[in-house]
C-alpha atoms as a PDB file:
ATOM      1  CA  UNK A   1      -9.846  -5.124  12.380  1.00  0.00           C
ATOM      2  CA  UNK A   2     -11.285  -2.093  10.777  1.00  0.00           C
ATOM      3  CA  UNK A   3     -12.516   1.116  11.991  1.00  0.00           C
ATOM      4  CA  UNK A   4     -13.463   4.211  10.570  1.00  0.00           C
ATOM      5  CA  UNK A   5     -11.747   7.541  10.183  1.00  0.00           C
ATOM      6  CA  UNK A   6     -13.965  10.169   9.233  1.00  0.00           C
ATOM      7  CA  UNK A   7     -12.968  14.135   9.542  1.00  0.00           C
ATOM      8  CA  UNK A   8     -14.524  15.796  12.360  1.00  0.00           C
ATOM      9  CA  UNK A   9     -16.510  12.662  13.736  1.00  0.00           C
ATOM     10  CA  UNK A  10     -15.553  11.522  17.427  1.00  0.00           C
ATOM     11  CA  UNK A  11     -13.900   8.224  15.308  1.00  0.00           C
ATOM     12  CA  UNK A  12     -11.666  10.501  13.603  1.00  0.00           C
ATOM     13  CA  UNK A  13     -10.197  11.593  17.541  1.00  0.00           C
ATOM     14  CA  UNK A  14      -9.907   7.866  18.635  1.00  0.00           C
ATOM     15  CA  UNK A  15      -6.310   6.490  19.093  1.00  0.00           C
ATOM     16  CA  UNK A  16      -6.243   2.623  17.755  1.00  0.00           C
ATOM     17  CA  UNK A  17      -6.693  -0.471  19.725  1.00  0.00           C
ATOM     18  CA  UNK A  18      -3.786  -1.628  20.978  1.00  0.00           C
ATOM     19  CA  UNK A  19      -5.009  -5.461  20.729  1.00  0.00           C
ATOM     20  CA  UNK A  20      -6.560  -4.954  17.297  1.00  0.00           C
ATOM     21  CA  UNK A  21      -3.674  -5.938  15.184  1.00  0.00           C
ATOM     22  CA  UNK A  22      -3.856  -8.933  13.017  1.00  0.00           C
ATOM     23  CA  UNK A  23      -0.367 -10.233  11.733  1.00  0.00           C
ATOM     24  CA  UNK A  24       3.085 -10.671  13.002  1.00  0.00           C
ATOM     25  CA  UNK A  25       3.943  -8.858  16.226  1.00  0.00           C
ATOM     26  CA  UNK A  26       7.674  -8.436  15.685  1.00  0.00           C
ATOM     27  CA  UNK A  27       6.320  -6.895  12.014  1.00  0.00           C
ATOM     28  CA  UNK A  28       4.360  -4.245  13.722  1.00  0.00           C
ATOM     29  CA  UNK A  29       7.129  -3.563  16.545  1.00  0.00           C
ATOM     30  CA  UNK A  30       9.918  -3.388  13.590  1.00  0.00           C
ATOM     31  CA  UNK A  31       7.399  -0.739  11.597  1.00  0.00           C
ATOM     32  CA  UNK A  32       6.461   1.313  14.697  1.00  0.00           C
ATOM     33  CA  UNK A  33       9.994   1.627  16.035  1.00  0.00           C
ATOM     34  CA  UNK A  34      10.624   3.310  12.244  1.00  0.00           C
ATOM     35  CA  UNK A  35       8.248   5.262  12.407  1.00  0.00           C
ATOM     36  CA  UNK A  36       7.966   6.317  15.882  1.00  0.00           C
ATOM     37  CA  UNK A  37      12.199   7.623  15.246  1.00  0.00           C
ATOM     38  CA  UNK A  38      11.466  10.159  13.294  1.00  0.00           C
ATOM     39  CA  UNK A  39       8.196  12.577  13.001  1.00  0.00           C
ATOM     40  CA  UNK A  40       7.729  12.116   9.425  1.00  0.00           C
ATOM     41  CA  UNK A  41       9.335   9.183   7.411  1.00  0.00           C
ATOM     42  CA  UNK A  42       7.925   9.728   4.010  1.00  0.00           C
ATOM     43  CA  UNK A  43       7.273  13.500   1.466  1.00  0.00           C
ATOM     44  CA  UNK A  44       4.034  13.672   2.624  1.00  0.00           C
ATOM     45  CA  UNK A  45       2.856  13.990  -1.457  1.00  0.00           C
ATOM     46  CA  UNK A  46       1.212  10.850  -3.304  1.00  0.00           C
ATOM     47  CA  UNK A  47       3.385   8.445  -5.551  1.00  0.00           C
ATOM     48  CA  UNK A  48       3.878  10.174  -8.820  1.00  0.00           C
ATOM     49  CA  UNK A  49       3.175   6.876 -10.543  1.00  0.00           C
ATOM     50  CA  UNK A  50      -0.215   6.621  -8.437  1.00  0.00           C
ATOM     51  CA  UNK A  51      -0.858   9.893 -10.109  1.00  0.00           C
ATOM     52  CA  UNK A  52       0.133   9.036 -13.836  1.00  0.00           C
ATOM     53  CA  UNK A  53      -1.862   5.965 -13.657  1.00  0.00           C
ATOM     54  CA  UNK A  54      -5.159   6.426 -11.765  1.00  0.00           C
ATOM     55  CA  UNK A  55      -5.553   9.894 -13.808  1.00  0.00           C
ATOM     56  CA  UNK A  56      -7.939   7.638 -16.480  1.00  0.00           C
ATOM     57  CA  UNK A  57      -9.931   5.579 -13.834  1.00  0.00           C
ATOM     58  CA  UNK A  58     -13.259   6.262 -12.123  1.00  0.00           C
ATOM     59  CA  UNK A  59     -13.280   6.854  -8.570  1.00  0.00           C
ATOM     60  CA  UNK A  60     -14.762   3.430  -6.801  1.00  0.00           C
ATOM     61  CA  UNK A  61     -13.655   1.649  -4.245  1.00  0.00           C
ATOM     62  CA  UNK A  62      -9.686   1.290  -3.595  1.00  0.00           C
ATOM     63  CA  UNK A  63      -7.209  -0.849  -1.252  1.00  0.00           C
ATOM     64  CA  UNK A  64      -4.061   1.520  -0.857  1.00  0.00           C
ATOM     65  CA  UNK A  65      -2.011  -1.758   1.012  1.00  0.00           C
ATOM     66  CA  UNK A  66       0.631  -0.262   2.889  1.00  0.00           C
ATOM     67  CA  UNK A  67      -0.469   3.317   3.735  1.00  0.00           C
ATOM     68  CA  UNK A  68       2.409   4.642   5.342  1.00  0.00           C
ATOM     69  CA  UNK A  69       1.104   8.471   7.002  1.00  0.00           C
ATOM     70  CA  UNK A  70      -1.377   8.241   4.524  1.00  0.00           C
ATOM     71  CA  UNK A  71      -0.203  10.264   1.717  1.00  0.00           C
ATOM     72  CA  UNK A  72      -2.075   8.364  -1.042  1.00  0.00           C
ATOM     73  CA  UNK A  73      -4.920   7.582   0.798  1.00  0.00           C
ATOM     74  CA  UNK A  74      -5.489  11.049   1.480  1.00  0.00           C
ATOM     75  CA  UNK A  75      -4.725  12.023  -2.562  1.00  0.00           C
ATOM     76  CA  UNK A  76      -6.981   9.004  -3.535  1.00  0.00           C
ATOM     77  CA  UNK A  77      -9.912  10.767  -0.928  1.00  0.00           C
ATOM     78  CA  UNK A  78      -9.307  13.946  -2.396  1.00  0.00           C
ATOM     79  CA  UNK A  79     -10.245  12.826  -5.425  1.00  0.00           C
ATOM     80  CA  UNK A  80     -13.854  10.711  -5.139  1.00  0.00           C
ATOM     81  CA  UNK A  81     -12.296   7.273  -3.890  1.00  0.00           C
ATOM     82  CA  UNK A  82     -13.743   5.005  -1.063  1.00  0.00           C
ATOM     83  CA  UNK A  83     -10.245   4.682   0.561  1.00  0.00           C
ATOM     84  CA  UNK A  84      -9.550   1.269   2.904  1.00  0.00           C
ATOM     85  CA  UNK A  85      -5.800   2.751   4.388  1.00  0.00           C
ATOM     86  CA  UNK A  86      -4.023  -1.188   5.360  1.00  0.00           C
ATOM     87  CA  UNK A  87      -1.170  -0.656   7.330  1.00  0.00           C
ATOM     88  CA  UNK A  88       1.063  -2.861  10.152  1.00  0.00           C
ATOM     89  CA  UNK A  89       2.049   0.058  12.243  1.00  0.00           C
ATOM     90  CA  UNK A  90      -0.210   1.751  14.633  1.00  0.00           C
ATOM     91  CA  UNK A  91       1.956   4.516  14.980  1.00  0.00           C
ATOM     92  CA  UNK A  92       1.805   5.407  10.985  1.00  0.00           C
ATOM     93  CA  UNK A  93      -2.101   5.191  11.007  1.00  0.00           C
ATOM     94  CA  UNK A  94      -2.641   7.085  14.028  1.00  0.00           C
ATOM     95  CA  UNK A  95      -0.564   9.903  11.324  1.00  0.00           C
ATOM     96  CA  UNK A  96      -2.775   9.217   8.747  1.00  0.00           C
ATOM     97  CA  UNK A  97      -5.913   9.576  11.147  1.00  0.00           C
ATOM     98  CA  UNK A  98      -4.784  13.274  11.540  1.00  0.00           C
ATOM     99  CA  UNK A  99      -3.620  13.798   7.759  1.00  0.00           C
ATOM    100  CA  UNK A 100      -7.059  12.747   7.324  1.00  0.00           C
ATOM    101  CA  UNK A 101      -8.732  14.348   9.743  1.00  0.00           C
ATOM    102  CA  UNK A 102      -7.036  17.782   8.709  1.00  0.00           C
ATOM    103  CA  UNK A 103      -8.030  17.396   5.198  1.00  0.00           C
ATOM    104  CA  UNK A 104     -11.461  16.713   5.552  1.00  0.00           C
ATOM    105  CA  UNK A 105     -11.725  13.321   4.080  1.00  0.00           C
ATOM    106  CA  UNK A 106     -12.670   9.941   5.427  1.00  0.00           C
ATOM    107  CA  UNK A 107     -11.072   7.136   4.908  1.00  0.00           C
ATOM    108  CA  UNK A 108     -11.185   3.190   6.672  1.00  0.00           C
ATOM    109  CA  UNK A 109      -8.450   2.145   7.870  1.00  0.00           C
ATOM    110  CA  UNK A 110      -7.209  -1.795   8.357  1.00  0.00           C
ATOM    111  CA  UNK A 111      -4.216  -2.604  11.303  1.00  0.00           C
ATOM    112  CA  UNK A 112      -3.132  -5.884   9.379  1.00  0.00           C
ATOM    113  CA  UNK A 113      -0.314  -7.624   7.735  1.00  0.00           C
ATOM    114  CA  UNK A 114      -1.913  -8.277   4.079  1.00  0.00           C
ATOM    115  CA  UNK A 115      -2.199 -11.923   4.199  1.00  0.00           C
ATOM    116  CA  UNK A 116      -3.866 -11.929   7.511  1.00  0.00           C
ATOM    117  CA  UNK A 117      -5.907  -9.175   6.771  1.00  0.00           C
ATOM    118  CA  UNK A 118      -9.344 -11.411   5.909  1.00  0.00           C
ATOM    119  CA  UNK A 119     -10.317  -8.629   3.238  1.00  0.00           C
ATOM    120  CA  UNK A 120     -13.787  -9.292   1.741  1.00  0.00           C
ATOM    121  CA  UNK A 121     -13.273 -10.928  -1.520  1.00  0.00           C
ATOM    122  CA  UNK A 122     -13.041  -9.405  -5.263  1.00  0.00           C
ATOM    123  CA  UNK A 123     -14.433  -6.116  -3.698  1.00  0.00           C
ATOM    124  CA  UNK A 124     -11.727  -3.012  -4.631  1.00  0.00           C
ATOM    125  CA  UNK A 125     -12.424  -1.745  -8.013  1.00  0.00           C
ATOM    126  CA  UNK A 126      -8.109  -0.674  -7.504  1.00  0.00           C
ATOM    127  CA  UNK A 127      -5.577  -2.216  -5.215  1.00  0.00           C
ATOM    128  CA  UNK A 128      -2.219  -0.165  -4.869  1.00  0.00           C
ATOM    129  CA  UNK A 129       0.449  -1.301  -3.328  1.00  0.00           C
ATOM    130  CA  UNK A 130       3.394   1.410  -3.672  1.00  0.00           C
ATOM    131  CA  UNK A 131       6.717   0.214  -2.434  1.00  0.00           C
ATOM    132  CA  UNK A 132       5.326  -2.118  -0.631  1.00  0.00           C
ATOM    133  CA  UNK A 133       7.327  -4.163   2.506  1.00  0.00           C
ATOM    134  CA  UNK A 134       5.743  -7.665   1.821  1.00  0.00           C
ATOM    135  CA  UNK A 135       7.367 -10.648   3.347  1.00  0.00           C
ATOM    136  CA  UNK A 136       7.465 -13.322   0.884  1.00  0.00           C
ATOM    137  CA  UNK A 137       6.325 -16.706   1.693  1.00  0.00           C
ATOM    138  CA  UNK A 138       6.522 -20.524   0.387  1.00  0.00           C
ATOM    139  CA  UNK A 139       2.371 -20.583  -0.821  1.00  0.00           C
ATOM    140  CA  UNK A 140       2.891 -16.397  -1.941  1.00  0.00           C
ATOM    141  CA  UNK A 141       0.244 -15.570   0.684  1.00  0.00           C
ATOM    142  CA  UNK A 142       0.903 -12.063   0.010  1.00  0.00           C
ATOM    143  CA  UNK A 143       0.782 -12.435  -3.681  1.00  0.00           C
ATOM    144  CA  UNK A 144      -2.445 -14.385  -4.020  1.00  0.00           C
ATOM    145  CA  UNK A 145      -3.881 -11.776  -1.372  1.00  0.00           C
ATOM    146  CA  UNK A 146      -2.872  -8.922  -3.566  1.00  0.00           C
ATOM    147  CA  UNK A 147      -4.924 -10.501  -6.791  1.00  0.00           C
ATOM    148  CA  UNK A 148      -8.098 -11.655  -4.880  1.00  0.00           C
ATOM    149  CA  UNK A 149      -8.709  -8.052  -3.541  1.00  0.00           C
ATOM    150  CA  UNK A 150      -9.414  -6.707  -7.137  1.00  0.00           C
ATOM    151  CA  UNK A 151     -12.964  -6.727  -8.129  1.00  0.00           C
ATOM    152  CA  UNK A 152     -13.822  -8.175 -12.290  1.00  0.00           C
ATOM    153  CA  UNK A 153     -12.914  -5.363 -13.759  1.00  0.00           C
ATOM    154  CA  UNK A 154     -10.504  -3.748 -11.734  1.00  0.00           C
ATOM    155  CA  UNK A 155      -6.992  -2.883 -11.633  1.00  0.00           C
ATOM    156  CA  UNK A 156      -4.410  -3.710  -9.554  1.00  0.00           C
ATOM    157  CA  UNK A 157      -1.710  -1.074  -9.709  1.00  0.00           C
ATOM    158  CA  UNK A 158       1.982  -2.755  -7.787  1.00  0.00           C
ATOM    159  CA  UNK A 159       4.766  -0.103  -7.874  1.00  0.00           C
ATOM    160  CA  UNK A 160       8.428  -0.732  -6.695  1.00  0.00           C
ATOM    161  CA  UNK A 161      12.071   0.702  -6.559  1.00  0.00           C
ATOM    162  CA  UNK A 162      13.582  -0.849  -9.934  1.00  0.00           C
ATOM    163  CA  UNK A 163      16.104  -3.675  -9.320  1.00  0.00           C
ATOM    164  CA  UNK A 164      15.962  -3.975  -6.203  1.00  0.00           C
ATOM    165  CA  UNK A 165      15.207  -8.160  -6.506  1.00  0.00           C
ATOM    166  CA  UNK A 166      18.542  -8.728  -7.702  1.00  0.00           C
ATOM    167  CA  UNK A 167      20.629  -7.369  -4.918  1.00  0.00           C
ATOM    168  CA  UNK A 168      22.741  -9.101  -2.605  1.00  0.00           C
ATOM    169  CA  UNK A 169      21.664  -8.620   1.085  1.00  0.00           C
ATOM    170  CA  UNK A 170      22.635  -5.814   2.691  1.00  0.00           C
ATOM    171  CA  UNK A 171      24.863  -5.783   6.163  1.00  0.00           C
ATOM    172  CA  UNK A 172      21.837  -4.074   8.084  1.00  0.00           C
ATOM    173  CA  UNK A 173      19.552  -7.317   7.779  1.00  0.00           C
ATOM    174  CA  UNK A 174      17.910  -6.548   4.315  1.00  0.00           C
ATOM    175  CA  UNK A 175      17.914  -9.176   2.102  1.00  0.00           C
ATOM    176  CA  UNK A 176      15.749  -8.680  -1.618  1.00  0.00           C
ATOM    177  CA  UNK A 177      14.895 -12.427  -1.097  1.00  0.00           C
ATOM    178  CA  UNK A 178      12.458 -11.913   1.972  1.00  0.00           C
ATOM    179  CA  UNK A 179      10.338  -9.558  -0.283  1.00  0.00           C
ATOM    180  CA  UNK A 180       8.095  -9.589  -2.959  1.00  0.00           C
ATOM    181  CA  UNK A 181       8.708  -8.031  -6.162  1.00  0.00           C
ATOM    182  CA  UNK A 182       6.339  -6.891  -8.876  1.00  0.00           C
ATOM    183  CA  UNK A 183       7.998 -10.078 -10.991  1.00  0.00           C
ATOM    184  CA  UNK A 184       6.526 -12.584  -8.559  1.00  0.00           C
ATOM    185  CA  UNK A 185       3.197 -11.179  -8.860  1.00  0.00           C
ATOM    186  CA  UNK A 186       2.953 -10.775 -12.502  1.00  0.00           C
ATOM    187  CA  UNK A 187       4.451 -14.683 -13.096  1.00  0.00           C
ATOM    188  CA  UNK A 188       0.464 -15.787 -11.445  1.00  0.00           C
ATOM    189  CA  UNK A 189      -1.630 -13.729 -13.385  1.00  0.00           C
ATOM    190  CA  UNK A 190      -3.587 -16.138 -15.328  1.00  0.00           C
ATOM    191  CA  UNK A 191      -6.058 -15.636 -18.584  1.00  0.00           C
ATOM    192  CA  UNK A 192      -8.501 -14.083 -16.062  1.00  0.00           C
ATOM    193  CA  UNK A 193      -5.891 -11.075 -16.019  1.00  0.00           C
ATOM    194  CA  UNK A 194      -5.147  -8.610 -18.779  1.00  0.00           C
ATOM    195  CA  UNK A 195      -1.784  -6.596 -18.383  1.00  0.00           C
ATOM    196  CA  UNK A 196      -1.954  -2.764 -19.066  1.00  0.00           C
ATOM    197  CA  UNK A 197       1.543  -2.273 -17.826  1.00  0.00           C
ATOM    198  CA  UNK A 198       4.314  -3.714 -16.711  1.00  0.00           C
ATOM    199  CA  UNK A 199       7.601  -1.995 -17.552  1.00  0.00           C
ATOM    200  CA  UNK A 200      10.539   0.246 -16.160  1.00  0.00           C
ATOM    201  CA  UNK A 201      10.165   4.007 -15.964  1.00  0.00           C
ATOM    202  CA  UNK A 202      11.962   6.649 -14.644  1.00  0.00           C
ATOM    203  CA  UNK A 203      10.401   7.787 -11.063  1.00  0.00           C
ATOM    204  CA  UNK A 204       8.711  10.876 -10.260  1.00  0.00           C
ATOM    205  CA  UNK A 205      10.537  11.143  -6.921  1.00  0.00           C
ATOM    206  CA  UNK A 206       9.957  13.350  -3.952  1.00  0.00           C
ATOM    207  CA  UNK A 207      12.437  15.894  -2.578  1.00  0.00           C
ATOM    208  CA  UNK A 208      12.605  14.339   0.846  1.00  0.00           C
ATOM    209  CA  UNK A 209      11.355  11.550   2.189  1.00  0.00           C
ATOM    210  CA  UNK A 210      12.653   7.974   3.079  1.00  0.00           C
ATOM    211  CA  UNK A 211      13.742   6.271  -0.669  1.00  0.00           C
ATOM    212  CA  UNK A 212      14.062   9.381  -2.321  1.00  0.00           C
ATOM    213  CA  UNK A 213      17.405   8.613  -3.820  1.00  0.00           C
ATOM    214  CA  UNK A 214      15.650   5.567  -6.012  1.00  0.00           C
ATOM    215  CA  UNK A 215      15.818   6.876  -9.898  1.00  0.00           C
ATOM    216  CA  UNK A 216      13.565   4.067 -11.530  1.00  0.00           C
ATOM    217  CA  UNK A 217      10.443   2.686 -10.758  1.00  0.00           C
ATOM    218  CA  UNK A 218       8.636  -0.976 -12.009  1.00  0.00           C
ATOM    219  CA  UNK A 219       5.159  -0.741 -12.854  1.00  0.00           C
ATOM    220  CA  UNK A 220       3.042  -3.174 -12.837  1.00  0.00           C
ATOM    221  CA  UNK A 221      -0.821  -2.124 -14.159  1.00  0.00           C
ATOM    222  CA  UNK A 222      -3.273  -5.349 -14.602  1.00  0.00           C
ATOM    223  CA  UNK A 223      -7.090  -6.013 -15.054  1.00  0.00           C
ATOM    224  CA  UNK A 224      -8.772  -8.580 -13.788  1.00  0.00           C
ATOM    225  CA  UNK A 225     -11.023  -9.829 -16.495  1.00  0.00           C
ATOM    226  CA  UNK A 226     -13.027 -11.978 -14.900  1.00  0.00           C
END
């Protein structure tokens, strides 16, 4: 479901359906109960490598896939982008609703899990997915939803903590394995795809801020051809 949040409209004042969500309810629950602990989880400043990498591209339409309080979304707003803000908990969109709201931008917002989603086809001229949570799957559901967003000719941009993939599960329930990594979605790109980027960096990290003590990002930049 999608809805609208536009600075100073009625919309922008209108807490979110609580039977809109498409996806996994024990998803949402798990994402809300993170974010609903503390009264903000992330810097509150846009991914440096969102930064470095969008600074050549023309503002069009963009899929920021995991929005978190809305950081990016906001940035992306800021700067001449027709933001769509996807994101599984209510409780982080209502935040970026009122990031939004305070910085006078609009931006549309989908309460989804990214394979359920049912985003219009080939439409985002970018599709960023920073850090992203995705639960892996045996078709790649995520993966394949991640590629068919971008429009011919656009980029999708898939940023993540550097070797994370090859950990061992952790005590608290994390295990690498339920996740997908930036190598799972480069090994589908076909000839229809042209890769910009895709390489280890060091990360422009925030101060403060939930995963500020990761050093190294992977990039992943690629072009859909065709």
């Amino acid at each position: 479901m999608t809805h609208d949040i536009t600075a100073g409209s009625p919309a922008s004042d209108t807490s979110l359906p609580g039977d809109g969500y498409v996806g996994d309810p024990a998803v949402r629950a798990e994402w809300d109960s993170r974010y609903a602990d503390l009264q903000q989880l992330w810097s509150g400043r846009p991914n440096g490598a969102l930064v470095a990498e969008v600074a050549g591209l023309a503002p069009g339409r963009v899929l920021d896939v995991g929005c978190g309080e809305g950081a990016d979304a906001v940035w992306l707003a800021r700067g001449g982008w027709d933001v769509t803000a996807l994101e599984v908990s209510g409780v982080a969109l209502e935040r970026t609703a009122g990031h939004a709201r305070d910085a006078g931008v609009a931006v549309r917002w989908v309460h989804a899990a990214l394979a359920e989603a049912a985003l219009p086809p080939a439409s985002f001229d970018l599709v960023s997915a920073q850090y992203p949570a995705l639960l892996r799957t045996p078709d790649a559901a995520a993966e394949r939803a991640l590629l068919a967003a971008v429009a011919p000719g656009g980029v999708l941009l898939l940023v993540h903590h550097a070797g994370m993939e090859t950990r061992q599960a952790h005590d608290s329930g994390f295990d690498p394995a339920d996740y997908v990594w930036p190598s799972m979605v480069a090994a589908l790109l076909t000839d229809d795809w042209k890769v910009e980027v895709n390489e280890q960096r060091p990360r422009v990290a925030p101060e403060a801020g939930a995963g500020a003590h990761h050093t190294d990002d992977v990039v992943l930049r690629a072009r859909r051809l065709r």
